[in-house]
Protein backbone atom coordinates (compact mmCIF):
# COMPACT_ATOMS: atom_id res chain seq x y z
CA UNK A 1 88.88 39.18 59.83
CA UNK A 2 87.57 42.47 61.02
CA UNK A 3 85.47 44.47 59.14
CA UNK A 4 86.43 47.79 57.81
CA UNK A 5 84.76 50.63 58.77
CA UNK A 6 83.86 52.96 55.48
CA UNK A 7 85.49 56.08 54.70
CA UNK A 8 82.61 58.52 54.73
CA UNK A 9 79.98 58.00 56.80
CA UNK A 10 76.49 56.63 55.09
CA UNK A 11 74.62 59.79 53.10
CA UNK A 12 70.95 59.92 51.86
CA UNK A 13 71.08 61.66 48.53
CA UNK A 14 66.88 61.73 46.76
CA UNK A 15 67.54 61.45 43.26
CA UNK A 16 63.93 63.03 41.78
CA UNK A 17 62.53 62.85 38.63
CA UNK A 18 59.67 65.30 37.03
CA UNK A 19 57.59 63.17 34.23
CA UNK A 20 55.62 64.65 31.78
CA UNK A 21 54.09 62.16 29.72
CA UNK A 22 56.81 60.05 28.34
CA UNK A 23 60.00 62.98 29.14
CA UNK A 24 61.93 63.18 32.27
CA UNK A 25 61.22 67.22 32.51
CA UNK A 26 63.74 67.12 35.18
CA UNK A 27 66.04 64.78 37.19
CA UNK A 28 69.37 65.56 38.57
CA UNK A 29 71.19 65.16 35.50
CA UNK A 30 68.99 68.21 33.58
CA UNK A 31 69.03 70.06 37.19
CA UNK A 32 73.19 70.04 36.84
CA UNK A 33 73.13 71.13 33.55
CA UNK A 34 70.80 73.85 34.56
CA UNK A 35 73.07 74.61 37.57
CA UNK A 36 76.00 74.78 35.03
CA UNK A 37 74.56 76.60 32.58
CA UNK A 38 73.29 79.14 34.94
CA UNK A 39 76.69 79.84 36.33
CA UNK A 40 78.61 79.76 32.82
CA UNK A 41 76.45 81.73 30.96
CA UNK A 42 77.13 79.31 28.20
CA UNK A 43 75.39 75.24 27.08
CA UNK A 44 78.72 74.52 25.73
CA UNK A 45 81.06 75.21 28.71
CA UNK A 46 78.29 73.67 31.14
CA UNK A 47 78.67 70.78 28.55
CA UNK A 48 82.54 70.82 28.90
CA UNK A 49 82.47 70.97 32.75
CA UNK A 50 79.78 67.93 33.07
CA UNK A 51 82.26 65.77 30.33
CA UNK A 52 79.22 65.68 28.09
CA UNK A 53 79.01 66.94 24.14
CA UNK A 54 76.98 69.80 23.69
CA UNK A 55 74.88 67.97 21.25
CA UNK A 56 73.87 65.57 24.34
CA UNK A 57 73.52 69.10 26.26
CA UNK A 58 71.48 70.77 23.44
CA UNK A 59 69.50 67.46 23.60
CA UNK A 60 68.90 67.67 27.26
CA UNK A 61 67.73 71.29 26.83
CA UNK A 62 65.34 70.60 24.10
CA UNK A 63 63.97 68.11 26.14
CA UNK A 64 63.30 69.92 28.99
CA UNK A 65 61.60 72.73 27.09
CA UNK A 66 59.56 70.64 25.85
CA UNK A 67 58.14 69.87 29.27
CA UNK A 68 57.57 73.33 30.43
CA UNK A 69 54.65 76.07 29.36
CA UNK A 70 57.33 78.76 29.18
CA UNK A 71 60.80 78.95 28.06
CA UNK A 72 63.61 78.13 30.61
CA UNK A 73 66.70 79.27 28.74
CA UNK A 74 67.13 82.14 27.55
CA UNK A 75 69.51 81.65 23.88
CA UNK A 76 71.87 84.16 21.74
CA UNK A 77 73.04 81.80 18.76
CA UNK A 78 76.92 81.80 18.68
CA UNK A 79 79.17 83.20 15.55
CA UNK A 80 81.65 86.14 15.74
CA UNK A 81 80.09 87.64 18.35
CA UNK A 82 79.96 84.53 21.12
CA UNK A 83 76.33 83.80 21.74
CA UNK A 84 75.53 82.48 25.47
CA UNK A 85 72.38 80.99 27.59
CA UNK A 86 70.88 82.03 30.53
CA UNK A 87 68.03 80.94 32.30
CA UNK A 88 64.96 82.85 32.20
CA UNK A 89 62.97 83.78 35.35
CA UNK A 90 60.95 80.66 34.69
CA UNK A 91 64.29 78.07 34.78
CA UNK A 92 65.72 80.11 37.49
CA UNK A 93 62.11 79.57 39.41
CA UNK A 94 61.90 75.67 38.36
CA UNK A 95 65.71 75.16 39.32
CA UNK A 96 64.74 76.93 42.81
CA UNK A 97 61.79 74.43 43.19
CA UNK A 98 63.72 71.35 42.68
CA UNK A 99 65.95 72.37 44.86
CA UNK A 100 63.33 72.92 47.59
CA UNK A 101 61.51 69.47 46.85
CA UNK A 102 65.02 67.74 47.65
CA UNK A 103 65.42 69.45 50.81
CA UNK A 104 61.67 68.96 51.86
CA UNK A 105 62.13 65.11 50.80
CA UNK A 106 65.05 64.76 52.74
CA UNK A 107 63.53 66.50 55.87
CA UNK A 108 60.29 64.17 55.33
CA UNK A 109 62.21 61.08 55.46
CA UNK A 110 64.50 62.15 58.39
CA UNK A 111 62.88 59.51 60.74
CA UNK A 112 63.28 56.50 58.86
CA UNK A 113 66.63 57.53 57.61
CA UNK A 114 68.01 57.96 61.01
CA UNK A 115 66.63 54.25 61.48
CA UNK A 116 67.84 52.89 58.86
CA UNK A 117 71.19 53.90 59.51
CA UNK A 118 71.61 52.13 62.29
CA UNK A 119 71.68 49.11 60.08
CA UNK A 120 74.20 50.52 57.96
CA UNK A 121 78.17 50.68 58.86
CA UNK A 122 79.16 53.89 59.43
């Protein structure tokens, strides 16, 4: 029987996570919501686009913010007059960073990566 060759070729993806103490301060979970919440303008429709209750998003927030010496969301409380999140020059800044460390891991383990896929089917 021959062997079938994958659909999409073999991808390196770093999955990082930032601990502080016992709290994940940021992995790529927090870093989408982030994202999302960045480009909605809102925790509960970057909740609705990741499937995820906005409790579990509030959670995730809370979370992070407790990891961090400054604020990283900015917060109007909702009501008759919609409230909204943004992220403050400090979660645009640590969003921005984790971004960079994922593109200087990749770059850092280009060599064996290239190696190792060799091994791989492709």
């Amino acid at each position: 029987m021959k062997r079938q060759k994958p659909k999409n070729p073999p991808v390196l993806k770093p999955r990082l996570r930032v601990i502080v103490g016992e709290n994940i301060a940021l992995g790529p979970g927090k870093v989408e919501l982030l994202a999302a919440i960045a480009e909605t303008g809102s925790i509960a429709e970057a909740a609705k686009r990741m499937e995820m209750s906005y409790m579990r998003a509030w959670t995730l927030v809370k979370q992070m913010e407790a990891c961090f010496t400054e604020p990283i969301l900015d917060r109007q409380r909702g009501g008759a007059t919609r409230g909204g999140a943004q992220l403050t020059p400090t979660g645009r800044r640590v969003l921005e960073l984790y971004y960079q460390m994922e593109a200087e891991s990749l770059k850092a383990t280009e060599k064996s990566w290239d190696e190792l896929r060799k091994h791989l089917r492709s």
